[in-house]
C-alpha atoms as a PDB file:
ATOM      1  CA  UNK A   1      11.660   1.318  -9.889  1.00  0.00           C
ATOM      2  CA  UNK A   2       9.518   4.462  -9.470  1.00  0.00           C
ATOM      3  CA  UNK A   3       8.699   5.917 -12.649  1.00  0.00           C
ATOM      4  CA  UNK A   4       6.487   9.176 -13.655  1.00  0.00           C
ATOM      5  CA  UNK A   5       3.766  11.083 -11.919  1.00  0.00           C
ATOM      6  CA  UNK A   6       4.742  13.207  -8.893  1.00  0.00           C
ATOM      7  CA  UNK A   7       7.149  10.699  -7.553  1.00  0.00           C
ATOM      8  CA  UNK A   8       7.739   9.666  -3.842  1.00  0.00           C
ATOM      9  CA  UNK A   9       8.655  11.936  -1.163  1.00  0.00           C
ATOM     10  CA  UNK A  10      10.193   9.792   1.486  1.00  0.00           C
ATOM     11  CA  UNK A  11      10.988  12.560   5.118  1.00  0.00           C
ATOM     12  CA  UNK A  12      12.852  11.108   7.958  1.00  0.00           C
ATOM     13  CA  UNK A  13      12.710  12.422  11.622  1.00  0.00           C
ATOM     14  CA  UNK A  14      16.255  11.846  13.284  1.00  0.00           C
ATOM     15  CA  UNK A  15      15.792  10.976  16.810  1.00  0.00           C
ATOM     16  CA  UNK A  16      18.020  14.239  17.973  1.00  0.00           C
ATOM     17  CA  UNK A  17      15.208  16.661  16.460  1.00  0.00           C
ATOM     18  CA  UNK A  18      14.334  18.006  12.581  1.00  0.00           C
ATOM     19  CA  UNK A  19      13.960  16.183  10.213  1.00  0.00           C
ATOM     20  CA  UNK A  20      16.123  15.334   6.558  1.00  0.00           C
ATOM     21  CA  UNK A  21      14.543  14.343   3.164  1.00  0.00           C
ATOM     22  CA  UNK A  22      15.736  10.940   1.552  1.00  0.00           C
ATOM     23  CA  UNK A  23      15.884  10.054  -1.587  1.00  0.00           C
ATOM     24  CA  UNK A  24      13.096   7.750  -2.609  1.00  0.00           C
ATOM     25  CA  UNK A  25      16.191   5.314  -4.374  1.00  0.00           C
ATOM     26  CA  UNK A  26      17.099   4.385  -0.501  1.00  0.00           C
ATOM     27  CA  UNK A  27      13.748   2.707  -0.638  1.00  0.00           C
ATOM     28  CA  UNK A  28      13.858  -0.789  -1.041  1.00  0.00           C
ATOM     29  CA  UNK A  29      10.196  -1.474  -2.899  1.00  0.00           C
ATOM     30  CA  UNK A  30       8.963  -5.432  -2.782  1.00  0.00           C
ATOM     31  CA  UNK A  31       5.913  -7.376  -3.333  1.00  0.00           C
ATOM     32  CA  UNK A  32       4.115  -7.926   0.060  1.00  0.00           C
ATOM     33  CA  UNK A  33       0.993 -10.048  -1.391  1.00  0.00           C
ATOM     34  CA  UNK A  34       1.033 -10.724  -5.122  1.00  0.00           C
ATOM     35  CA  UNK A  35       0.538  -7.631  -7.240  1.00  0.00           C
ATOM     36  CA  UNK A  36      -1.905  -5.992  -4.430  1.00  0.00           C
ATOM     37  CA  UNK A  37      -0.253  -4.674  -2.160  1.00  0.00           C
ATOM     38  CA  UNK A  38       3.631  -3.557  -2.436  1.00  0.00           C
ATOM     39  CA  UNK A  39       6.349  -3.325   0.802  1.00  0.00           C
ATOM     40  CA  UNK A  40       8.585  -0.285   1.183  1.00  0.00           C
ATOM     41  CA  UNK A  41      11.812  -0.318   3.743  1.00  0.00           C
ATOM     42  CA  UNK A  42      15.013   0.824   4.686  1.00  0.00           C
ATOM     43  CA  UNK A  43      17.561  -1.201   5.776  1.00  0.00           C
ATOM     44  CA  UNK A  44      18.079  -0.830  10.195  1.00  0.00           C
ATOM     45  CA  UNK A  45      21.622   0.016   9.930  1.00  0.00           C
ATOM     46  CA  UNK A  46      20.783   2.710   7.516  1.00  0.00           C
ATOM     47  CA  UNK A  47      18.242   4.025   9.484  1.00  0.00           C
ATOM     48  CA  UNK A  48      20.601   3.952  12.782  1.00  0.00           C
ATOM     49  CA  UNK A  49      24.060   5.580  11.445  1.00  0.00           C
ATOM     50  CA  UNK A  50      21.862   8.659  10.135  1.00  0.00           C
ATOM     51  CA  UNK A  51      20.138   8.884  13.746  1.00  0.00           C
ATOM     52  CA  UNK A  52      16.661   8.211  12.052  1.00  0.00           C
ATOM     53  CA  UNK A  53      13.513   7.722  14.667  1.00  0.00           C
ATOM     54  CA  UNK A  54      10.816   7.207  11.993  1.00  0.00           C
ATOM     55  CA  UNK A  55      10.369   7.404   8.349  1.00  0.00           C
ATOM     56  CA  UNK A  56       7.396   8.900   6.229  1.00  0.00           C
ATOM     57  CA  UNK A  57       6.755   7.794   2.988  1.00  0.00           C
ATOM     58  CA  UNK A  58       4.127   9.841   0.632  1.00  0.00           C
ATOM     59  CA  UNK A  59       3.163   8.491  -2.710  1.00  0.00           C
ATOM     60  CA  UNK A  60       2.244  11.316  -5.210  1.00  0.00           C
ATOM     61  CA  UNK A  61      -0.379  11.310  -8.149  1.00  0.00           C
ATOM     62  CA  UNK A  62       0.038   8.777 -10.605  1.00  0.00           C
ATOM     63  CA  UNK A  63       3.168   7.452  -9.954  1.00  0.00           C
ATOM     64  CA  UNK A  64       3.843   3.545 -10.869  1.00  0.00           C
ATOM     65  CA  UNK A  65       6.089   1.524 -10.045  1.00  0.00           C
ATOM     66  CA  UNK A  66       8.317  -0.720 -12.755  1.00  0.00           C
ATOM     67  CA  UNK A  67       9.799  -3.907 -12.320  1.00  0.00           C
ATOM     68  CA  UNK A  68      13.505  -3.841 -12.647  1.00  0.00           C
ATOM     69  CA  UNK A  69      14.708  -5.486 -14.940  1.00  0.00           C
ATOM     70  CA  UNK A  70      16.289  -9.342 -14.092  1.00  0.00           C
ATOM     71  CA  UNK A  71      19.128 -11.220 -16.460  1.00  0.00           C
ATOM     72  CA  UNK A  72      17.702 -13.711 -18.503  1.00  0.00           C
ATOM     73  CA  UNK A  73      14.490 -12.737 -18.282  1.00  0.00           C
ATOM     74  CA  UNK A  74      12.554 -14.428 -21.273  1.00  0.00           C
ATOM     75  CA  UNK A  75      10.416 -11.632 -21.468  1.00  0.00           C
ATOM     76  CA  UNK A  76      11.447  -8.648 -20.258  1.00  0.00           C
ATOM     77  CA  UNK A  77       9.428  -5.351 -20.184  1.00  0.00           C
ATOM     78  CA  UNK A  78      10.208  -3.166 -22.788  1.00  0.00           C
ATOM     79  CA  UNK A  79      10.582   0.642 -23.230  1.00  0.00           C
ATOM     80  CA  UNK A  80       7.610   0.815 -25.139  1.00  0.00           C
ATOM     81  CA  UNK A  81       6.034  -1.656 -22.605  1.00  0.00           C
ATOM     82  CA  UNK A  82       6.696   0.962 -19.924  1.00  0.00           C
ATOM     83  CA  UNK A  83       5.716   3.624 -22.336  1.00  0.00           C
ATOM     84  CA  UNK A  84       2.362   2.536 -22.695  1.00  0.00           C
ATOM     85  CA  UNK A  85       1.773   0.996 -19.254  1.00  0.00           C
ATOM     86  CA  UNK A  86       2.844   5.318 -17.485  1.00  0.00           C
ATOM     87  CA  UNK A  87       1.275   7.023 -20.267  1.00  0.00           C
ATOM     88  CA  UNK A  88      -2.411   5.770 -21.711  1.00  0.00           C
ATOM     89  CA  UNK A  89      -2.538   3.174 -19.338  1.00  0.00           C
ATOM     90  CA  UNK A  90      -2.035   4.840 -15.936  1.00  0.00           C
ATOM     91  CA  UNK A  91      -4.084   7.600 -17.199  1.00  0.00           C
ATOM     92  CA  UNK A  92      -6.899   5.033 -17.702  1.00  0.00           C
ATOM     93  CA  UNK A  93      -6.412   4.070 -14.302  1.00  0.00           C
ATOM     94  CA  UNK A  94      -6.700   7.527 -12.698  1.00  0.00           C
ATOM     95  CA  UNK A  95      -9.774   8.269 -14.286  1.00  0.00           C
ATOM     96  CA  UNK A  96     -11.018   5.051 -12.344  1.00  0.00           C
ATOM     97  CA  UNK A  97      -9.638   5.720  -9.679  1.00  0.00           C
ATOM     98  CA  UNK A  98     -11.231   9.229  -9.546  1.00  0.00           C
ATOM     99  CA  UNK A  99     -14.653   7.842  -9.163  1.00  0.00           C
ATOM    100  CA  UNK A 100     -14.618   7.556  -5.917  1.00  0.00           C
ATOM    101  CA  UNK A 101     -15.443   3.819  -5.347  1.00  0.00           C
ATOM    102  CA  UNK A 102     -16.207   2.471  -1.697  1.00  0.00           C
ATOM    103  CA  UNK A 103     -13.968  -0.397  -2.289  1.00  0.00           C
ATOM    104  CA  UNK A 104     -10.868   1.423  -3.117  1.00  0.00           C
ATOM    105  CA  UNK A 105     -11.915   3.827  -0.442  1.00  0.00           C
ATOM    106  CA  UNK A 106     -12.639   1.413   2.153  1.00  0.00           C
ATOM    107  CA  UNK A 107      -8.680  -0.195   0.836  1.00  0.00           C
ATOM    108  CA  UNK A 108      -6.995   2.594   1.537  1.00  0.00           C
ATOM    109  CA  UNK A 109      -8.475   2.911   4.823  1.00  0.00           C
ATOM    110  CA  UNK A 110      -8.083  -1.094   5.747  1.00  0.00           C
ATOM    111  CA  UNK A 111      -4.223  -0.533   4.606  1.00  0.00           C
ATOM    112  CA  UNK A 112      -4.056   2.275   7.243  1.00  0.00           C
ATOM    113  CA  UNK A 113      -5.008  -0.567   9.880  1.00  0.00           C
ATOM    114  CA  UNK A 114      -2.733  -3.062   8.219  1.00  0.00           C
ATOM    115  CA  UNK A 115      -0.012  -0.831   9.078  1.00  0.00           C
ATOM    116  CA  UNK A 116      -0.909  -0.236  12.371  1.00  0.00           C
ATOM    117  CA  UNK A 117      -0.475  -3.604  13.424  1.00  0.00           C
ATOM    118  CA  UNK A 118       2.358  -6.079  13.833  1.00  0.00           C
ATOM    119  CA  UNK A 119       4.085  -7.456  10.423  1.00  0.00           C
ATOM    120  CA  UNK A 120       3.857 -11.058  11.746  1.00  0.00           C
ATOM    121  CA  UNK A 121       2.198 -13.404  14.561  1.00  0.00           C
ATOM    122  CA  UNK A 122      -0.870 -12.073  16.483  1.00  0.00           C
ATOM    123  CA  UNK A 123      -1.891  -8.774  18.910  1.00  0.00           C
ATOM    124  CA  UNK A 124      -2.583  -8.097  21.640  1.00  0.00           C
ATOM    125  CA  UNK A 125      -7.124  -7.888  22.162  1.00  0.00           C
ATOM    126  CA  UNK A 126      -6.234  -4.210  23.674  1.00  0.00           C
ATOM    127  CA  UNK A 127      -4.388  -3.438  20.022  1.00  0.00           C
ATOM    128  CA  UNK A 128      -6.631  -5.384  18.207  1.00  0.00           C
ATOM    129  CA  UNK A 129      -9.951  -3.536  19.511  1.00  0.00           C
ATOM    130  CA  UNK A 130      -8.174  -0.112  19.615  1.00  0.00           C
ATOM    131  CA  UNK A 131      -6.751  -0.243  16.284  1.00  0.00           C
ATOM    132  CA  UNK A 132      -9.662   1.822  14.896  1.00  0.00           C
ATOM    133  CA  UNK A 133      -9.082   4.729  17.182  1.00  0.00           C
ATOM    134  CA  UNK A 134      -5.127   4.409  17.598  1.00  0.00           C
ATOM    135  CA  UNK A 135      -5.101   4.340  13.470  1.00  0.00           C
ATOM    136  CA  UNK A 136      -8.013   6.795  12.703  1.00  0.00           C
ATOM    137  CA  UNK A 137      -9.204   8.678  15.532  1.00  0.00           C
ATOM    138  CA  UNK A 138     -12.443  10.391  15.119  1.00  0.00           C
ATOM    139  CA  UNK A 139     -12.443  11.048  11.207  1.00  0.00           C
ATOM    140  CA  UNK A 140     -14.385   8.893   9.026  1.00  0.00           C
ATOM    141  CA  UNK A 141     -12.718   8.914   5.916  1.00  0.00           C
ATOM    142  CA  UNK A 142     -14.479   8.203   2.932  1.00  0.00           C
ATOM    143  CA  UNK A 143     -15.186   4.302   2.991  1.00  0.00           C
ATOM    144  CA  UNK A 144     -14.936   4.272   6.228  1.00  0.00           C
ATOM    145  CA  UNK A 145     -18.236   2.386   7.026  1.00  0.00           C
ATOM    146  CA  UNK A 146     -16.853  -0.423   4.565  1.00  0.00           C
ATOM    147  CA  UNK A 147     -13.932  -0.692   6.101  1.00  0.00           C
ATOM    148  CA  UNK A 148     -15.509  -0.376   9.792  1.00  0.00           C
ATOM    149  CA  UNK A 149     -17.888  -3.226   8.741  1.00  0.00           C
ATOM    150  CA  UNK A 150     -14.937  -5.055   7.362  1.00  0.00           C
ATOM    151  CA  UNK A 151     -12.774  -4.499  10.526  1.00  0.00           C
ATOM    152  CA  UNK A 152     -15.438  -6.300  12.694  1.00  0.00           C
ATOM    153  CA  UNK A 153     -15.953  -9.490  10.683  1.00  0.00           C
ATOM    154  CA  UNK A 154     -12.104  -9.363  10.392  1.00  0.00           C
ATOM    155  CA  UNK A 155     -12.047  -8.949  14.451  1.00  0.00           C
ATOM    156  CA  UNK A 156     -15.204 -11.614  14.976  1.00  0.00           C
ATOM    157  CA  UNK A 157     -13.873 -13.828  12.383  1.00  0.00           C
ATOM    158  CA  UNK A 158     -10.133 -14.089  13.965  1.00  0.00           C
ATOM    159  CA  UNK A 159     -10.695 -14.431  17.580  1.00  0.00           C
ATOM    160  CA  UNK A 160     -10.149 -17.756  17.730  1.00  0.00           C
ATOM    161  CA  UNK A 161      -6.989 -18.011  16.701  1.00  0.00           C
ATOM    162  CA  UNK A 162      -7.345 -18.963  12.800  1.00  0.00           C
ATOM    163  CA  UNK A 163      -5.538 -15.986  11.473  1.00  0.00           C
ATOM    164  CA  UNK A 164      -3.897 -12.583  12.780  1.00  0.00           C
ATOM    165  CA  UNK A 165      -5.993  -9.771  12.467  1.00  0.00           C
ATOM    166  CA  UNK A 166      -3.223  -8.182  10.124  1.00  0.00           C
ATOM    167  CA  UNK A 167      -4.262 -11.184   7.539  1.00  0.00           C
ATOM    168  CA  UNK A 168      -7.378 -11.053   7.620  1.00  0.00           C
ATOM    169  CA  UNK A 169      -7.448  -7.115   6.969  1.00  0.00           C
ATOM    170  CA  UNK A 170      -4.473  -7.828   4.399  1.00  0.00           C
ATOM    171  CA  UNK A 171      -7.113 -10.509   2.757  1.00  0.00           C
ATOM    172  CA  UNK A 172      -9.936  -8.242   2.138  1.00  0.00           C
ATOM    173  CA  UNK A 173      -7.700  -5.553   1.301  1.00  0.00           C
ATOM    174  CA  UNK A 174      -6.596  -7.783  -1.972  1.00  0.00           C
ATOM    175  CA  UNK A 175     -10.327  -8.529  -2.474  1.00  0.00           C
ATOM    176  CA  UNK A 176     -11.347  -4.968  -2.697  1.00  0.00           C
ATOM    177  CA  UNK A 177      -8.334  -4.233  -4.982  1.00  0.00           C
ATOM    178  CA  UNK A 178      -9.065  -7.379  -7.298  1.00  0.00           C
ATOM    179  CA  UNK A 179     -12.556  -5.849  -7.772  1.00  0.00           C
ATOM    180  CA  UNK A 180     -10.487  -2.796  -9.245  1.00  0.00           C
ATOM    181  CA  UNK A 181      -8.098  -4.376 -11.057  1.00  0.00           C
ATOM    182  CA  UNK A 182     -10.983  -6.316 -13.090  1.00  0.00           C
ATOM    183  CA  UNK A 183     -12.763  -3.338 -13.594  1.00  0.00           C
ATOM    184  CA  UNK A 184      -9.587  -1.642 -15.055  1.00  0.00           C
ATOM    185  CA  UNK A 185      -8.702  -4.774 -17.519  1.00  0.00           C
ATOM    186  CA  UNK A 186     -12.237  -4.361 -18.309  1.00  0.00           C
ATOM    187  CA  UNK A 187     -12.641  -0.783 -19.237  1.00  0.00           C
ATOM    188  CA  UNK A 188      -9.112  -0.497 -21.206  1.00  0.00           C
ATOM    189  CA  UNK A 189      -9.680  -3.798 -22.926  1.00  0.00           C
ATOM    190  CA  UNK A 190      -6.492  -5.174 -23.250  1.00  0.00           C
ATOM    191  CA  UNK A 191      -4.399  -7.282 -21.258  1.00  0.00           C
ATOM    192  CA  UNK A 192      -5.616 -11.091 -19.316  1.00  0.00           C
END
């Protein structure tokens, strides 16, 4: 469940031309791997009775995102829970955030490339080498050398046929956002 900061603007482009805002409650918002990295959607049937082509999703300024809540949960989160988790919390974590560190630059740029390839299975070596470009073109947005660097062992490290490129991306993604999440736990002092 989305919950404070400026929310989630989610624009569709219907296939016959324009395009139509949604509202960001047709979003169906999972886990993708653990608590790094989260998977929005829209269901294909919704998508094809409204004439949709292609969806964009934009995540505003400190927005988080709330578990809802499951029956018989032994420990469910609480209003004050979610109180203090959007308010002191999440400001804690935009002022780290705000920093500007490589890793969480270089994440947001590896979860760009993610994107940009296919959900499951392996690519083709024309996609895989031209994901860069296809994704990012000429701009090198701030941690992209990390995330260039990372992109190359990824592509070295996968050519064999281990893992998908989309893993291994996915993999150092988490790594780069674990770094984060320790330094968060460790500058609010609470929490595991």
């Amino acid at each position: 469940m989305v919950h404070g900061g400026e929310g989630i603007r989610v624009v569709a482009r219907l296939r016959q031309g324009g395009s139509i805002d949604l509202p960001a409650e047709a979003l169906t918002i999972t886990t993708s791997r653990g608590h790094s990295a989260i998977k929005m959607s829209l269901p294909g049937d919704f998508l094809h009775r409204r004439g949709i082509a292609d969806v964009a999703v934009t995540v505003g300024a400190d927005v988080s995102l709330v578990p809802e809540p499951v029956a018989g949960d032994a420990m469910p989160q609480t209003a004050q829970d979610i109180a203090v988790a959007t308010g002191p919390l999440r400001l804690a974590a935009s002022h780290l955030l705000a920093q500007g560190d490589t890793h969480v630059a270089a994440s947001a740029v590896l979860n760009r490339l993610v994107n940009a390839l296919p959900p499951r299975g392996r690519t083709t070596t024309v996609r895989r080498d031209g994901v860069w470009s296809k994704t990012l073109g000429q701009s090198t947005p701030p941690g992209a050398d990390l995330a260039r660097s990372t992109l190359k062992r990824c592509q070295d490290h996968t050519a064999g046929g281990y893992a998908s490129l989309r893993q291994c991306l996915g993999s150092y993604h988490d790594i780069f956002i674990g770094r984060l999440n320790n330094d968060y736990w460790s500058a609010v002092k609470t929490g595991s």
